[in-house]
Protein backbone atom coordinates (compact mmCIF):
# COMPACT_ATOMS: atom_id res chain seq x y z
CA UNK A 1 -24.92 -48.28 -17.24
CA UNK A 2 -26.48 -47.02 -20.51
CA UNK A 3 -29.73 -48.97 -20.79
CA UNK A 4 -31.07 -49.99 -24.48
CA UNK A 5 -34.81 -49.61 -25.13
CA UNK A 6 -35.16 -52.90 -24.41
CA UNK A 7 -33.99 -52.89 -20.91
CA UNK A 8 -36.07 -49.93 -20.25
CA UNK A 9 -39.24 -51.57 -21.00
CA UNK A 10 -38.35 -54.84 -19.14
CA UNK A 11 -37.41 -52.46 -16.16
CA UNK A 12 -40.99 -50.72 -16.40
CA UNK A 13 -42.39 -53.87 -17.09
CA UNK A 14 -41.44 -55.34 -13.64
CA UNK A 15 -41.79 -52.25 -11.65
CA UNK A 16 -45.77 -52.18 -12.65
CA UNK A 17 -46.13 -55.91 -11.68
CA UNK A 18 -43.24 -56.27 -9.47
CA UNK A 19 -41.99 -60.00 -10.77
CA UNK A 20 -42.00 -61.21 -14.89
CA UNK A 21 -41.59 -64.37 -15.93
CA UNK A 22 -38.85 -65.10 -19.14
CA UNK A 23 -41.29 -66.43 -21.09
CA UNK A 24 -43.71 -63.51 -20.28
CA UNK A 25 -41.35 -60.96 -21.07
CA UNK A 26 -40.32 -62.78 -24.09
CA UNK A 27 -44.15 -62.77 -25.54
CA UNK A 28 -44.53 -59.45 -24.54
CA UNK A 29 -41.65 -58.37 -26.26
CA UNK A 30 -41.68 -60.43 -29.32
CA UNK A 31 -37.85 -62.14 -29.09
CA UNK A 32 -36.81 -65.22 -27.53
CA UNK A 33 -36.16 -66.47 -24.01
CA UNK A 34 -32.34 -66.34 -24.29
CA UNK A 35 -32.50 -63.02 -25.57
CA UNK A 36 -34.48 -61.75 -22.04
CA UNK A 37 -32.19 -63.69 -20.28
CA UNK A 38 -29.24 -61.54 -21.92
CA UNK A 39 -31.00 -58.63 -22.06
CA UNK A 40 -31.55 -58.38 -18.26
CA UNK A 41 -27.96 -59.92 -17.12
CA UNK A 42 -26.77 -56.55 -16.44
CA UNK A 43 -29.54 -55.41 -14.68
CA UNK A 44 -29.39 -58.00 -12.40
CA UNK A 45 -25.31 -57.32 -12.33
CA UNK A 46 -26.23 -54.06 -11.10
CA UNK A 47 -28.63 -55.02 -8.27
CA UNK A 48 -31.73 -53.39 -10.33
CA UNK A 49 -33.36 -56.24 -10.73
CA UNK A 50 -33.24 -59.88 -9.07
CA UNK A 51 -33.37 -63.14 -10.90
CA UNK A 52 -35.99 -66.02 -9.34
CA UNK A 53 -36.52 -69.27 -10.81
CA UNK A 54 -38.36 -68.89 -14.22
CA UNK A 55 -38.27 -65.04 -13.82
CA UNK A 56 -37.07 -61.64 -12.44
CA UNK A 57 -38.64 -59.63 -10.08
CA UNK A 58 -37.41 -56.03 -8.22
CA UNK A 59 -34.50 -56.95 -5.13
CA UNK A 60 -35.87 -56.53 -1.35
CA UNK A 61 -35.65 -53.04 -0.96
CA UNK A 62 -35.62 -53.43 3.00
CA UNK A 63 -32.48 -55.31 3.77
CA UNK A 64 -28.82 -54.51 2.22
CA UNK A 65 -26.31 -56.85 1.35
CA UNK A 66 -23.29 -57.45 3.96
CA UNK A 67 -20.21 -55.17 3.77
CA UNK A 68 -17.82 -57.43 2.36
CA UNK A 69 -20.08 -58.20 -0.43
CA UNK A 70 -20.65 -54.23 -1.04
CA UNK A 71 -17.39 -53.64 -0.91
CA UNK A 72 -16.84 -55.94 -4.52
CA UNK A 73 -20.22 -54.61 -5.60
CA UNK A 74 -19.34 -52.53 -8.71
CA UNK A 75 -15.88 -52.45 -7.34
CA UNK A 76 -14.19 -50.62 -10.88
CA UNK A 77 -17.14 -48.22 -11.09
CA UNK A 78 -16.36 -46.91 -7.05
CA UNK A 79 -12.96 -46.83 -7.54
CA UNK A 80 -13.13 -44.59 -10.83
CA UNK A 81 -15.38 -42.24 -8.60
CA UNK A 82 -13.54 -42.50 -5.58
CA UNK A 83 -10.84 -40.64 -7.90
CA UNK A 84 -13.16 -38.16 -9.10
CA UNK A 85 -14.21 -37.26 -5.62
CA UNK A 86 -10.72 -37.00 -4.37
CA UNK A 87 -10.17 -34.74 -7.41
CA UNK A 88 -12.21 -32.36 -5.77
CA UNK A 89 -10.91 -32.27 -2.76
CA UNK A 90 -7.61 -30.78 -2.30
CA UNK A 91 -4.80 -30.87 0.36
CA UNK A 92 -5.21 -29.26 3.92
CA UNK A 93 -9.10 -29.44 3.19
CA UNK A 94 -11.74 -30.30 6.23
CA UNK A 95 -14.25 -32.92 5.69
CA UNK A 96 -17.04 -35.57 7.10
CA UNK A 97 -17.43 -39.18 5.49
CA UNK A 98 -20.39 -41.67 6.50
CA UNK A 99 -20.03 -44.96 6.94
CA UNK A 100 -20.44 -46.87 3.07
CA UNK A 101 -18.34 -49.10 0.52
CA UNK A 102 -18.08 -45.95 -2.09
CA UNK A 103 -17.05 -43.72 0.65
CA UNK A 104 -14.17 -46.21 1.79
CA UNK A 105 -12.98 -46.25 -1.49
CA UNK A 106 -12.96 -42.33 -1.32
CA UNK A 107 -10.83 -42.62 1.78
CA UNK A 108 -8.61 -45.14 -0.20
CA UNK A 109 -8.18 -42.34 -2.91
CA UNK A 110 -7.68 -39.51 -0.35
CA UNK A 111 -4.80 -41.68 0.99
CA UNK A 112 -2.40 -39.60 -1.20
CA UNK A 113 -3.50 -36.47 0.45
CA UNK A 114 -1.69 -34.60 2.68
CA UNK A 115 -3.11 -32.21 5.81
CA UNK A 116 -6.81 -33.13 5.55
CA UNK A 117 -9.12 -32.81 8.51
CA UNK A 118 -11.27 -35.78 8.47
CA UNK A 119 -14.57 -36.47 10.66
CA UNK A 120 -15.86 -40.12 10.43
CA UNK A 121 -18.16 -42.60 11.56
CA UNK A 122 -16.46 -45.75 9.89
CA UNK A 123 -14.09 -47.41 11.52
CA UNK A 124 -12.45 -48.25 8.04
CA UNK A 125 -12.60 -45.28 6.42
CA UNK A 126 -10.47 -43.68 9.92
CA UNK A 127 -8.00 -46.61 9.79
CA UNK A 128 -7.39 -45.97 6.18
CA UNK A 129 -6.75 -41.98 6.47
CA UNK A 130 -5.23 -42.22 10.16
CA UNK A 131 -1.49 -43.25 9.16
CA UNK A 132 -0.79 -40.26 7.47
CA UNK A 133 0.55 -38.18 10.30
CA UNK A 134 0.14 -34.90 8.38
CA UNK A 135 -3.91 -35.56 9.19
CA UNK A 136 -6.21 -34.87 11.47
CA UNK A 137 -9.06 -38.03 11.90
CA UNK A 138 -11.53 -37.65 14.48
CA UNK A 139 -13.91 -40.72 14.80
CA UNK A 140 -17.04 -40.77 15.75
CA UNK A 141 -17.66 -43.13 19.49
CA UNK A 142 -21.13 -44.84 20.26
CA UNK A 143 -21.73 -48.80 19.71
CA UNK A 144 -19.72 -50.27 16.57
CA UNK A 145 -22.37 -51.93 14.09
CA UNK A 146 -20.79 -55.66 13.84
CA UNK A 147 -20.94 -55.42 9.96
CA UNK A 148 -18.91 -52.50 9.18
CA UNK A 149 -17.50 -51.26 12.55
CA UNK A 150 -19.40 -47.84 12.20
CA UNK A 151 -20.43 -45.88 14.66
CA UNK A 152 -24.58 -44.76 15.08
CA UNK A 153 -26.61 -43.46 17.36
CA UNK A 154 -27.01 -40.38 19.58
CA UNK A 155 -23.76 -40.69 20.50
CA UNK A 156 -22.05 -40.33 16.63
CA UNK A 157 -24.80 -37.81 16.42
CA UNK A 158 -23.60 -35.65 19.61
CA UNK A 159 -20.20 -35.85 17.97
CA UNK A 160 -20.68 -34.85 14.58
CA UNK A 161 -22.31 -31.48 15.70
CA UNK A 162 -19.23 -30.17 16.86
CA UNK A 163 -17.52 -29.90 13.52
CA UNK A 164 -18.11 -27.53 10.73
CA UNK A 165 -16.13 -29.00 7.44
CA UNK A 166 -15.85 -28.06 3.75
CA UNK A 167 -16.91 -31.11 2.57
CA UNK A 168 -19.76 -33.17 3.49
CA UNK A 169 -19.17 -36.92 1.14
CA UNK A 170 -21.71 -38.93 1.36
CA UNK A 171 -22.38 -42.60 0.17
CA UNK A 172 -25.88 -43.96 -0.18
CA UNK A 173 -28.43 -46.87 -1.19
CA UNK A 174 -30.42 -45.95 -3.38
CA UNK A 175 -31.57 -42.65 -5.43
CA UNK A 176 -35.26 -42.05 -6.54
CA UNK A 177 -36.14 -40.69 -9.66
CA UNK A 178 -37.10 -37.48 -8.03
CA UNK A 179 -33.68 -37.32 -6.90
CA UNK A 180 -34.28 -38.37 -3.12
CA UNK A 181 -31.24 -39.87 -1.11
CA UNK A 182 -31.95 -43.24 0.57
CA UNK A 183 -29.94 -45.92 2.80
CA UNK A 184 -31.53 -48.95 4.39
CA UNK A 185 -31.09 -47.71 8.54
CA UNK A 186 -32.68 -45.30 9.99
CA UNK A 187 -29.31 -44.57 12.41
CA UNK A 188 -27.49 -44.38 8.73
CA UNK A 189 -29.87 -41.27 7.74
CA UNK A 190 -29.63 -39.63 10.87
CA UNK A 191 -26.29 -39.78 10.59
CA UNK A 192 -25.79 -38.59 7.00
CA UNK A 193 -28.47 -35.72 8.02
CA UNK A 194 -25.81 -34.58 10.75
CA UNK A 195 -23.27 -34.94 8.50
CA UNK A 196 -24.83 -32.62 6.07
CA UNK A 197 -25.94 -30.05 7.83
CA UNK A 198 -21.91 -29.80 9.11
CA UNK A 199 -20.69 -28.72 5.86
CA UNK A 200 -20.58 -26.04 3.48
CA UNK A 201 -20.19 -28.37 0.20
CA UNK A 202 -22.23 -31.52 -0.12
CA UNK A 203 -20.92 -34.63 -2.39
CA UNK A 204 -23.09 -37.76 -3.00
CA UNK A 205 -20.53 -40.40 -4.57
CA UNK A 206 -23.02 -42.97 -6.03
CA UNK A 207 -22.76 -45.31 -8.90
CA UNK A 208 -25.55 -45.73 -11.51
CA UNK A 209 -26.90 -49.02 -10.33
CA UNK A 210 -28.72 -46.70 -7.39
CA UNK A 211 -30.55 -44.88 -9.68
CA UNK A 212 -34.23 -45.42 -9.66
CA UNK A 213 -34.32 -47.43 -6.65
CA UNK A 214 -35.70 -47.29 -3.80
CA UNK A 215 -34.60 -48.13 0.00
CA UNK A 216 -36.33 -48.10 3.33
CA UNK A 217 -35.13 -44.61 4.81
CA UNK A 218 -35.16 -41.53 2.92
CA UNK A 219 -32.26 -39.21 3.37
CA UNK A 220 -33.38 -35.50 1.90
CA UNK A 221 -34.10 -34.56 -1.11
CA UNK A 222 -31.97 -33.18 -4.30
CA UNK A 223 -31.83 -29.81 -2.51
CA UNK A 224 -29.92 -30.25 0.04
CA UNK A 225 -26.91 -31.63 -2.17
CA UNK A 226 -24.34 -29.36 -4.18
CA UNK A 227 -22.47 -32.24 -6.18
CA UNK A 228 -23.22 -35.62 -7.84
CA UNK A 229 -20.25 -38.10 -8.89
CA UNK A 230 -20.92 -40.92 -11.11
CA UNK A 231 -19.90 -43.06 -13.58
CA UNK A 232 -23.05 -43.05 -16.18
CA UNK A 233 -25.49 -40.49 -16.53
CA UNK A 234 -28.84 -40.57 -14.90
CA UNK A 235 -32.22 -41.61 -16.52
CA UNK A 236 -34.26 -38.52 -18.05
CA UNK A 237 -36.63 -38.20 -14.95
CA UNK A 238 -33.88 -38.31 -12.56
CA UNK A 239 -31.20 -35.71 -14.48
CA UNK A 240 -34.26 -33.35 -14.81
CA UNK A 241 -34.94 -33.74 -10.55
CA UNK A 242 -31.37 -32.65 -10.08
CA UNK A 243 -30.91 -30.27 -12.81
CA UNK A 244 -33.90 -28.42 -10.88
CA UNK A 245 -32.18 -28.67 -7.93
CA UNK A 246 -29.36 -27.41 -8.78
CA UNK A 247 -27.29 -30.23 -8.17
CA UNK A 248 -23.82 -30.74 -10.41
CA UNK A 249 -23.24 -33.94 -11.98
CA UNK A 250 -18.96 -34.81 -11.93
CA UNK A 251 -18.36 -37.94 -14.15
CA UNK A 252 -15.31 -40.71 -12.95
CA UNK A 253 -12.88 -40.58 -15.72
């Protein structure tokens, strides 16, 4: 999402004081209630900002919304970057995906591909990919997690460290403005931090409603990534992080 001016300050606005009210955003500012109201819609749309009776304040950063409700998060968005990422990955190619909603769309797009190798945690993402008899899906044991049937713990973490893959595709929660990677379970990091150090290539599919959040558990940072896909580009302090990083930035179509 391209933010206006506007949107920018009412975003700084509420990270200094952590809630606004309308009215005082609308003083501050100098236009009218409705217009606030308008004004932050999409942010609130894309989880940057939460409405509360008489104001808007920043979400819960500690807890993450069920899978089923992630999954129609931003649904268009994931799905234009699922096809970017499978773009970049081409037939008879090796590769590790975490458990996420962007990366099961990813698995959705790979779903035309033929001969891949594919290490996973997720039960969904291994459903979607096993069928295909020309691949190889290896899934990851331990205790399923209730809400997404993925696999964590030292067990998916034993298993992952046998592999070495091309890609490494990663979906997170959040992305700092200094370009750190963040999910909301510490198992989920672990795992992602296996998963990454597996792989020669490292993608981060992400949609721009996780930039310049924050979540509980903090991945890496910028460094250890090769490869950005998104569908806007990032705010100033964020584009700089990764341009120092190195990090490429793909853009969904």
């Amino acid at each position: 999402m391209y933010r206006t001016q506007r949107q920018t300050e009412i975003m700084r606005l509420v990270q200094l004081r952590g809630a606004c009210s309308i009215g005082e955003l609308a003083d501050r500012l100098s236009v009218s209630d409705e217009t606030i109201r308008r004004t932050v819609k999409p942010l609130v749309s894309q989880g940057l900002l939460s409405k509360v009776h008489g104001g808007i304040t920043l979400p819960d950063t500690h807890s993450e919304p069920p899978f089923q409700k992630r999954i129609l998060e931003n649904a268009e968005a994931k799905r234009r970057i699922a096809e970017r990422v499978a773009g970049l990955v081409p037939n008879g190619d090796t590769l590790m995906l975490d458990c996420g909603s962007t990366t099961a769309f990813v698995a959705r797009a790979l779903s035309q591909h033929s001969g891949l190798t594919v290490v996973t945690n997720s039960a969904e993402i291994a459903r979607t990919l096993a069928p295909n008899d020309s691949n190889r899906v290896f899934m990851a044991g331990g205790e399923l997690r209730s809400d997404d049937t993925a696999a964590l713990g030292p067990e998916a973490l034993s298993f992952a460290r046998q592999f070495r893959v091309r890609h490494a595709i990663l979906s997170i929660g959040a992305m700092g403005l200094d370009g750190s990677l963040m999910v909301y379970h510490l198992a989920e990091a672990e795992f992602s931090r296996s998963v990454i150090d597996q792989a020669e290539q490292v993608i981060v599919a992400a949609d721009a409603s996780k930039f310049g959040r924050q979540s509980l558990v903090r991945i890496c940072g910028p460094e250890r990534i090769d490869t950005l896909v998104t569908d806007h580009p990032p705010p100033a302090d964020l584009a700089e992080a990764l341009e120092a990083a190195g990090v490429t930035i793909e853009y969904a179509d």
